[in-house]
Protein backbone atom coordinates (compact mmCIF):
# COMPACT_ATOMS: atom_id res chain seq x y z
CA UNK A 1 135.77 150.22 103.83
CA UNK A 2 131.93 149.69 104.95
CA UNK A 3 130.02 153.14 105.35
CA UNK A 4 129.67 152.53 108.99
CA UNK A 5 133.28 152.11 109.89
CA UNK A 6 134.10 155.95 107.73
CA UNK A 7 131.05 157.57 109.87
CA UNK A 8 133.22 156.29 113.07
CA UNK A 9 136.60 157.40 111.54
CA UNK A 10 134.75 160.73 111.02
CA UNK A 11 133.60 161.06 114.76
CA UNK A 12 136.91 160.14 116.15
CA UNK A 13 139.17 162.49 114.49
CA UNK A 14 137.80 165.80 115.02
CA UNK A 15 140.27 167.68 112.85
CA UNK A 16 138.94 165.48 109.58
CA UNK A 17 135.56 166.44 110.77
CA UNK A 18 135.86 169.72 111.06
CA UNK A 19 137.95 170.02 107.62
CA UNK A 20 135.01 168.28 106.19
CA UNK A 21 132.60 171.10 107.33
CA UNK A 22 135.04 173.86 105.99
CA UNK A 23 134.42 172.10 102.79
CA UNK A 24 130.66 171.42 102.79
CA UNK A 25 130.19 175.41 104.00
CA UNK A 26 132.84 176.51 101.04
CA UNK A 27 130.17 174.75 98.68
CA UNK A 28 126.83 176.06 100.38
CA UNK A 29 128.17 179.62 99.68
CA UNK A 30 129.59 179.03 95.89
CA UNK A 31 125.70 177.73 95.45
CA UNK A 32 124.27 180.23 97.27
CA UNK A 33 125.99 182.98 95.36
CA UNK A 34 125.92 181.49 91.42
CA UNK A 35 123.25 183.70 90.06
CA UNK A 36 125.56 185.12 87.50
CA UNK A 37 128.71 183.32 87.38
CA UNK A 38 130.58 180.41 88.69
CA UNK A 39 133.65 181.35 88.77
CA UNK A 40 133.19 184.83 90.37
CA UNK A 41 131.29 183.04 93.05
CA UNK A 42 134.21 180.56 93.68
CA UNK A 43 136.68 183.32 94.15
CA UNK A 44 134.08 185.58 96.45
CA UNK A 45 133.26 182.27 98.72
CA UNK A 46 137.06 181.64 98.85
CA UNK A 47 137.66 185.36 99.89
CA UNK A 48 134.52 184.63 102.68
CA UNK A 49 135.64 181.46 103.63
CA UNK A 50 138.99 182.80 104.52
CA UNK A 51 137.68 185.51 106.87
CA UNK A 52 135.09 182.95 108.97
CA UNK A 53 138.21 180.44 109.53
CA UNK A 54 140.52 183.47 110.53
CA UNK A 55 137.60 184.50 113.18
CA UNK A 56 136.94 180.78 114.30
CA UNK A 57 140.67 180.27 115.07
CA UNK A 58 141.12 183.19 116.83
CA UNK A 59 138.15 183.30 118.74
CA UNK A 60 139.15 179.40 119.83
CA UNK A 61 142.68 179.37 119.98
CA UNK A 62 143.25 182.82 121.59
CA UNK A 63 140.16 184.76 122.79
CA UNK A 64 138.15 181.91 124.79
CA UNK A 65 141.82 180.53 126.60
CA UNK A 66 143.83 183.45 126.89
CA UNK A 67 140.92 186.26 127.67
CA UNK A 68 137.84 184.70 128.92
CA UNK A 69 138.70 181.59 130.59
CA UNK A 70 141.90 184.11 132.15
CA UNK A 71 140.42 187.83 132.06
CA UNK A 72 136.81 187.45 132.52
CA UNK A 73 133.72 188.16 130.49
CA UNK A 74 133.92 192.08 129.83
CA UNK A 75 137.26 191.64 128.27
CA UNK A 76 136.43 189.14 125.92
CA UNK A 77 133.55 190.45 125.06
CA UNK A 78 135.24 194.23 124.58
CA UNK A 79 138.18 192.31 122.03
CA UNK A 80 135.85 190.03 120.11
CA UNK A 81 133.19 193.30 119.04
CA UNK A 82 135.97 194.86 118.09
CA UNK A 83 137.70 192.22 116.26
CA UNK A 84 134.28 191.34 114.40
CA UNK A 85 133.87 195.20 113.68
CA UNK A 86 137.35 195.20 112.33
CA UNK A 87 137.28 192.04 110.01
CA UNK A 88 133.58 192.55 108.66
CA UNK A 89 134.67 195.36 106.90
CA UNK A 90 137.67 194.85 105.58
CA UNK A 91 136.53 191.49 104.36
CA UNK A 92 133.60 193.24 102.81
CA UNK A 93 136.06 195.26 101.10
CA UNK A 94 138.09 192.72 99.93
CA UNK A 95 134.63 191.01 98.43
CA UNK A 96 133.81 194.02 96.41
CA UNK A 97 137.56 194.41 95.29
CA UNK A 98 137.55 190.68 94.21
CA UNK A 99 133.93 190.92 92.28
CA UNK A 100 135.22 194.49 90.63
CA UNK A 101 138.54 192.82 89.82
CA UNK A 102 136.58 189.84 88.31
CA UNK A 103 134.25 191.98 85.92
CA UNK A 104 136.90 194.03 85.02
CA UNK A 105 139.66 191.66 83.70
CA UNK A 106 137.61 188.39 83.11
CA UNK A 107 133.71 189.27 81.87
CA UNK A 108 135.16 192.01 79.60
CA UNK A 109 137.65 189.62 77.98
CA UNK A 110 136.25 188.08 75.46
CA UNK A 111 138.74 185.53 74.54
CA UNK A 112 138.13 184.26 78.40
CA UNK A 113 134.89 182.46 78.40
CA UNK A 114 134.61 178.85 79.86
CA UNK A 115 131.64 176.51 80.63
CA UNK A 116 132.11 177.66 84.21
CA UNK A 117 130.38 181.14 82.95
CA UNK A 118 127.16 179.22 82.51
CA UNK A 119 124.78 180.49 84.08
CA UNK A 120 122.96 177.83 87.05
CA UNK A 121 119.02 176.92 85.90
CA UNK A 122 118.39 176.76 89.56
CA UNK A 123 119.86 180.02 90.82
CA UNK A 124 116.82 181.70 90.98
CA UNK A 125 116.83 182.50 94.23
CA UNK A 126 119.98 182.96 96.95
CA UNK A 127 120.33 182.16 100.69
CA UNK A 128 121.07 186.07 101.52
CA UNK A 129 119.59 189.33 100.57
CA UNK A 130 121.82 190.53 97.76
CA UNK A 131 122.18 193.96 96.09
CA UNK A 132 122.29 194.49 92.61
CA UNK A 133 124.28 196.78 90.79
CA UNK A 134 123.89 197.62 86.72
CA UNK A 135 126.55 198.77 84.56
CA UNK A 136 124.99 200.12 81.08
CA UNK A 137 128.15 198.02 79.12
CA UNK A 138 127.60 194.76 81.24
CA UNK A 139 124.98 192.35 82.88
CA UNK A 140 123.85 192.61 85.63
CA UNK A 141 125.96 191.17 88.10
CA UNK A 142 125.87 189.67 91.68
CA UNK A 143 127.95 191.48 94.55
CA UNK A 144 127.84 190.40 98.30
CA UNK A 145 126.93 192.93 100.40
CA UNK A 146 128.14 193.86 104.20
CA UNK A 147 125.01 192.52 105.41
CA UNK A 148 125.63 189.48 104.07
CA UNK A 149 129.57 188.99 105.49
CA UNK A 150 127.94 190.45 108.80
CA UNK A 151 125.08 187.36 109.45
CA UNK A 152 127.92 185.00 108.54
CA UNK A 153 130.74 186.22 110.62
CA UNK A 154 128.72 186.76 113.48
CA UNK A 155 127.15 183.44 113.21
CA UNK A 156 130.38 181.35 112.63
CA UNK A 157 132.02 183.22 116.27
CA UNK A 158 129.04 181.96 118.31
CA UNK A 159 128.98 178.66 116.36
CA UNK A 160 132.63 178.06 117.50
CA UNK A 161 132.10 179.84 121.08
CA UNK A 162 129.26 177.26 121.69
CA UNK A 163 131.03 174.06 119.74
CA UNK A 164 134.20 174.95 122.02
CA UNK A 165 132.15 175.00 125.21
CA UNK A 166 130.50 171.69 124.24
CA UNK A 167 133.73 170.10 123.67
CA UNK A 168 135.21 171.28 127.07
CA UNK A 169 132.26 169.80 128.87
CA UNK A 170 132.74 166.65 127.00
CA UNK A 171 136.02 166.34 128.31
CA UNK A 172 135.79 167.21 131.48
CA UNK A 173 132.68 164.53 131.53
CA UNK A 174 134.91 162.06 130.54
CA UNK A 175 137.10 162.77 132.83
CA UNK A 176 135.17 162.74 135.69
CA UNK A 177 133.59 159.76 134.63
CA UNK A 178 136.75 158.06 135.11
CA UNK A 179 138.12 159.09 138.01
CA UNK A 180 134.23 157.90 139.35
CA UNK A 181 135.44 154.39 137.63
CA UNK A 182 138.55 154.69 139.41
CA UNK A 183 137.29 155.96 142.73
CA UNK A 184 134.98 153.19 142.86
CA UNK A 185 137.58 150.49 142.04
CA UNK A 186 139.45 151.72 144.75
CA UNK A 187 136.46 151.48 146.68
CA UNK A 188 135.57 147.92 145.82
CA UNK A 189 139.34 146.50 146.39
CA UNK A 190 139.24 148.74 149.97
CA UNK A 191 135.79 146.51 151.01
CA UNK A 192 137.23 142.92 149.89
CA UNK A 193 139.86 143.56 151.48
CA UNK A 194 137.83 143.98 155.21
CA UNK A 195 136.14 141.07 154.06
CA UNK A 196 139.18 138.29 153.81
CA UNK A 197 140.51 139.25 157.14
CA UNK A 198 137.29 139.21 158.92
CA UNK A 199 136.27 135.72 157.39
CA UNK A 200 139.59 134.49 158.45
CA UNK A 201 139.26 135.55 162.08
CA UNK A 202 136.22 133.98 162.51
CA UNK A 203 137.00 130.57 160.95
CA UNK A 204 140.96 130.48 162.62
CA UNK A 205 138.95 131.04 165.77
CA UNK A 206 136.11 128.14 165.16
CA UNK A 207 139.29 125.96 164.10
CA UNK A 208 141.13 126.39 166.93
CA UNK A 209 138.33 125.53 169.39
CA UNK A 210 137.67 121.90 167.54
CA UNK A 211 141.42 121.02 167.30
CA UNK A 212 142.02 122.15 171.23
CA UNK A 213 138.82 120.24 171.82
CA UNK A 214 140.03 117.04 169.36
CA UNK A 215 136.95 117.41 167.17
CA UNK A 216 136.91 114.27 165.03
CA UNK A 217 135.69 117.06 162.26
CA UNK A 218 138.64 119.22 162.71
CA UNK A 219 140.60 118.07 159.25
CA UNK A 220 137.23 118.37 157.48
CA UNK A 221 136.60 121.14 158.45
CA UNK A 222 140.53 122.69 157.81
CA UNK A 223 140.24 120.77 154.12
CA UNK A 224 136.59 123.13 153.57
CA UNK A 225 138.48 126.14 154.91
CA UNK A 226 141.56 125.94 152.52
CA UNK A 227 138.61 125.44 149.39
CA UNK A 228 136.91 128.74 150.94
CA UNK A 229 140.13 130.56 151.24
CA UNK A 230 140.70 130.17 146.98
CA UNK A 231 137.25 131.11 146.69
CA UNK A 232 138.06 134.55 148.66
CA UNK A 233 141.59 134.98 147.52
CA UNK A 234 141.04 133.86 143.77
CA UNK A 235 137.19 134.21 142.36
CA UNK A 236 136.50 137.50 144.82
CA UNK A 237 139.46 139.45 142.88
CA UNK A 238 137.36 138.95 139.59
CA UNK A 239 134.59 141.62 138.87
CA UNK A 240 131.72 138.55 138.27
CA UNK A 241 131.71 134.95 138.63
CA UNK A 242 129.43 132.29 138.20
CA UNK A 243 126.54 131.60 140.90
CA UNK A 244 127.42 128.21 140.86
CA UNK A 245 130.98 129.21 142.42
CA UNK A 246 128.75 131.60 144.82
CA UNK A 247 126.64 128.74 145.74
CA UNK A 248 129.46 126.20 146.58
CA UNK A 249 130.89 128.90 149.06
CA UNK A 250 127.63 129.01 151.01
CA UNK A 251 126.97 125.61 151.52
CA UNK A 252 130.85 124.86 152.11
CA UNK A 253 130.61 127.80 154.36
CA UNK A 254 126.95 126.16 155.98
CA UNK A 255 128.93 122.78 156.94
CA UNK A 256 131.95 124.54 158.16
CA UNK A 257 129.61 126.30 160.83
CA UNK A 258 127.91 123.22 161.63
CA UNK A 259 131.14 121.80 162.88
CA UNK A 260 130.95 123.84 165.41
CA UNK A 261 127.70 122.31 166.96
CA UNK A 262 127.23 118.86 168.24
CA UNK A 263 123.03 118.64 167.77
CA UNK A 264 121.61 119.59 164.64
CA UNK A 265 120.44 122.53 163.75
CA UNK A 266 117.24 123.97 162.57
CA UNK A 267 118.74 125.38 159.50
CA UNK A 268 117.48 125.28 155.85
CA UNK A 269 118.70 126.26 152.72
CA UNK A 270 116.71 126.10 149.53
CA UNK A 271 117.69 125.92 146.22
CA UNK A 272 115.56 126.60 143.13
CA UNK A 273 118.02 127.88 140.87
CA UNK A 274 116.94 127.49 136.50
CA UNK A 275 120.67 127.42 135.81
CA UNK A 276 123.74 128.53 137.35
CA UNK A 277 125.66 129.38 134.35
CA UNK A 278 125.10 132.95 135.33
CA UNK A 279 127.08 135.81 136.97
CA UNK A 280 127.40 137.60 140.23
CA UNK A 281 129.73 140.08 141.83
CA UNK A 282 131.55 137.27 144.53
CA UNK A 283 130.91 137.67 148.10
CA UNK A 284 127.43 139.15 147.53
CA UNK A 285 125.46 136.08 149.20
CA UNK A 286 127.29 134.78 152.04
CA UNK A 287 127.53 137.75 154.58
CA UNK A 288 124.11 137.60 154.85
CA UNK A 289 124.35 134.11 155.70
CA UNK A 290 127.06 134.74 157.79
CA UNK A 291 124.99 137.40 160.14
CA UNK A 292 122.12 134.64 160.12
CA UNK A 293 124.67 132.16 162.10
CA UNK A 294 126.63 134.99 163.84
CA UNK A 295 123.06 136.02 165.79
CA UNK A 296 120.71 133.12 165.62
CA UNK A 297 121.47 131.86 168.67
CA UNK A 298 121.89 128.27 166.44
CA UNK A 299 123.19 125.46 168.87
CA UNK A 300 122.32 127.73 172.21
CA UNK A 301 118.62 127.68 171.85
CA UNK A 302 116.08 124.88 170.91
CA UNK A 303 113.81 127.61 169.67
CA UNK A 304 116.76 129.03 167.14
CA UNK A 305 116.69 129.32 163.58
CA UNK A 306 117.84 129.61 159.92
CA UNK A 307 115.96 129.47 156.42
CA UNK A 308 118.00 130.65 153.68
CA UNK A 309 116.65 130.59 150.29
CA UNK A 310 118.11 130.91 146.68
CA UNK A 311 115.84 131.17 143.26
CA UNK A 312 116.71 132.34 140.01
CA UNK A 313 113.91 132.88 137.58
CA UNK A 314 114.76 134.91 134.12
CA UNK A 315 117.55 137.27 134.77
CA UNK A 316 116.79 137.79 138.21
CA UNK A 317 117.87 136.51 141.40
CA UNK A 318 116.03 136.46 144.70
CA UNK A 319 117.67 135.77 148.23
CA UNK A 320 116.55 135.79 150.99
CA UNK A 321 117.16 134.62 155.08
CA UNK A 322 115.40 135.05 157.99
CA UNK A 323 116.37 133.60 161.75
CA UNK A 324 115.74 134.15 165.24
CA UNK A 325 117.33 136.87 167.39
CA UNK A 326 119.75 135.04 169.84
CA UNK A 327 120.67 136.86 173.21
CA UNK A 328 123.95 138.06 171.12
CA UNK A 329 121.37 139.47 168.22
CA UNK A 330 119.35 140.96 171.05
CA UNK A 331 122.07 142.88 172.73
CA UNK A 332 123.00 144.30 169.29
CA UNK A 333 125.97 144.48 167.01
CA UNK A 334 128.99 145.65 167.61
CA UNK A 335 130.74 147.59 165.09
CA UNK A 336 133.35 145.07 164.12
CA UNK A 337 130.13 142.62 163.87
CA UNK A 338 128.20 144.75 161.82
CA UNK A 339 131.14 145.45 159.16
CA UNK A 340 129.75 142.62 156.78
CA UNK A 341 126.30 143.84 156.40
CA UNK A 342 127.26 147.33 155.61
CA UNK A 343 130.11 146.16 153.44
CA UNK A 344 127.59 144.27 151.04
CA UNK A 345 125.18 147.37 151.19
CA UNK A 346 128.08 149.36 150.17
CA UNK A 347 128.92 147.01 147.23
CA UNK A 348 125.43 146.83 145.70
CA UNK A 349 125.33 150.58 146.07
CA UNK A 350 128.68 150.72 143.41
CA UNK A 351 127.76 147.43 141.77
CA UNK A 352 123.98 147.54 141.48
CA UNK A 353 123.62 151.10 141.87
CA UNK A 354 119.67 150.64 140.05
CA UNK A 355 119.16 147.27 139.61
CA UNK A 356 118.59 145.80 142.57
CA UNK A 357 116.09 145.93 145.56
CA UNK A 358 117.64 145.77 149.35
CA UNK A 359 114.92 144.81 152.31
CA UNK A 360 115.65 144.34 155.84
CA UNK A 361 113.34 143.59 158.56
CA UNK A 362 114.02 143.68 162.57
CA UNK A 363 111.74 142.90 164.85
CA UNK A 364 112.25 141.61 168.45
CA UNK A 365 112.66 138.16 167.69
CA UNK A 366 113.27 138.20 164.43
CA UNK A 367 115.69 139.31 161.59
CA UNK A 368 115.27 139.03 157.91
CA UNK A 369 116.71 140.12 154.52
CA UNK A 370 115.25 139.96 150.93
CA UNK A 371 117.73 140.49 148.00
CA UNK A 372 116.16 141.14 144.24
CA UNK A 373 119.21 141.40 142.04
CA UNK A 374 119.55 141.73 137.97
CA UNK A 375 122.13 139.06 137.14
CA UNK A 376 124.18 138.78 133.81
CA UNK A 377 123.48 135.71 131.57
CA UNK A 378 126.19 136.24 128.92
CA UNK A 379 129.47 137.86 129.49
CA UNK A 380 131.95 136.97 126.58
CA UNK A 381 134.79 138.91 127.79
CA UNK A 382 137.14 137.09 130.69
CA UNK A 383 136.31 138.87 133.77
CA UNK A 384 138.93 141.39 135.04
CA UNK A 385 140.34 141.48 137.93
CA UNK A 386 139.77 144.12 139.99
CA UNK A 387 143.47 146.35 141.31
């Protein structure tokens, strides 16, 4: 198993972790407390160790859930001073009673000597003040004092107050962080779904006026709708799909408006794309294009106009339109007209919440829009669809 993949293991199971710790702070204190004897400072760390996991445990599983985050403050405070004044003590105690029980039955038997009574070359020094204490038949020997159980008591109950609260907020992070994700799913599938019907109205409506009229372009123009309709009810349910796919829609969408209109139109779309093997959220694009028409005043005035223009350059895309102000865009918009501008807003708000760059410009005569969006070049994964 590679290093890397144990150091993951390790993060994801906190229990293992945590055991781990127990383990690594049983050692620091058998080190810490060798300046005599090895054997006496296993069994004192052991007696130690004991009394920080019994505080840690009850402090975590007990005082924070069943007094503080239930009681309040004072009373968890009141129960945890006098739980540490309680154990400190008797742990103390039971220290001293372990060392005295040690030099009494193990130093002064002589037929009991190991290797593990060697003394440590680099215990000259300890992490804690220690006292000393000298028996004229004996050496002098190592005991922990209450000062010592004290710092590390107190120390290991604000250690697991403060790794408990960190914990908490990690969870509740994470779960706020998905019901975000899921609020904004919701969000996304609520605002496609205003878009299909509203795209449908307006082309069952421009259909219906060729065929009552017997426009020759009537069955072009139903075989374009029907390719338009996949695009909205198939590639829109996917979180990102290829510009090319994006691009098709427009200009499918661009000859299915000019249908409609017997003269030409003064209408433009450019096209300077470096590859369109790259992704977009679908339906971005085309309600732009789709206000452009909708308030142009294309096919009612000479004077009317549309430039729409497309250009990829490194991973960003720039679009843009800009047409005239027909009597309809002069009058304003209506709130069923306005619903796909402020849909798209919407959507680059939840999709593109900081990479992108939204302009729009009114003036009397005049409306524009300039899109700067980040697009994705690479995106191994099959794209999900969304609900």
């Amino acid at each position: 198993m590679q290093i890397s993949t144990i150091i993951d293991t390790l993060i994801r199971n906190n229990k293992l972790s945590e055991c781990l710790i127990w383990i690594a702070v049983f050692g620091i204190m058998i080190v810490s407390n060798t300046a005599i004897d090895f054997r006496l400072s296993i069994l004192t760390a052991t007696s130690i160790e004991i009394g920080l996991i019994a505080i840690t445990y009850t402090d975590r599983y007990i005082l924070i859930p069943k007094l503080l985050e239930k009681k309040g403050t004072a009373i968890y405070l009141l129960v945890s001073v006098v739980m540490l004044a309680a154990m400190i003590p008797l742990f103390t105690t039971m220290d001293q009673e372990v060392t005295n029980y040690y030099i009494d039955n193990i130093i002064n038997s002589p037929d009991d000597i190991s290797l593990l009574d060697t003394n440590l070359p680099s215990e000259k020094k300890v992490f804690f003040p220690q006292d000393m204490v000298q028996d004229e038949n004996r050496d002098t020997l190592l005991i922990s004092t209450p000062t010592k159980i004290a710092v590390l008591f107190i120390c290991a109950f604000f250690l697991d107050f403060m790794l408990y609260y960190s914990q908490k907020k990690k969870k509740e992070e994470a779960i706020k962080v998905e019901l975000e994700k899921e609020r904004n799913e919701m969000e996304l599938r609520f605002l496609r779904s205003q878009i299909n019907p509203h795209f449908l109205f307006n082309s069952l409506n421009n259909i219906y006026s060729m065929v009552y009229m017997n426009d020759k372009n009537a069955p072009d123009s139903i075989l374009i709708l029907s390719e338009m309709l996949r695009y909205v009810t198939d590639e829109s349910k996917q979180s990102h799909i290829l510009l090319r796919e994006e691009i098709k829609y427009i200009e499918n969408y661009i000859k299915f408006q000019q249908f409609s209109y017997e003269n030409s139109l003064n209408l433009i779309f450019e096209k300077d794309v470096e590859s369109e093997l790259v992704y977009i959220s679908p339906m971005m694009l085309e309600p732009f294009v789709e206000n452009g028409f909708k308030y142009s005043g294309l096919g009612a005035s000479k004077d009317a106009f549309l430039r729409i223009s497309l250009k990829t350059t490194g991973n960003k895309l720039y679009f843009s339109t800009s047409n005239s102000k027909g009597s309809k865009g002069k009058k304003g918009k209506t709130e069923r007209e306005g619903v796909g501008i402020k849909n798209v807003e919407k959507r680059l708000q939840l999709l593109y919440p900081t990479t992108h760059k939204l302009e729009i410009e009114e003036t009397e005569n005049t409306f524009s829009v300039k899109l700067e969006l980040l697009i994705e070049k690479n995106i191994k994964t099959t794209v999900k669809e969304q609900g």
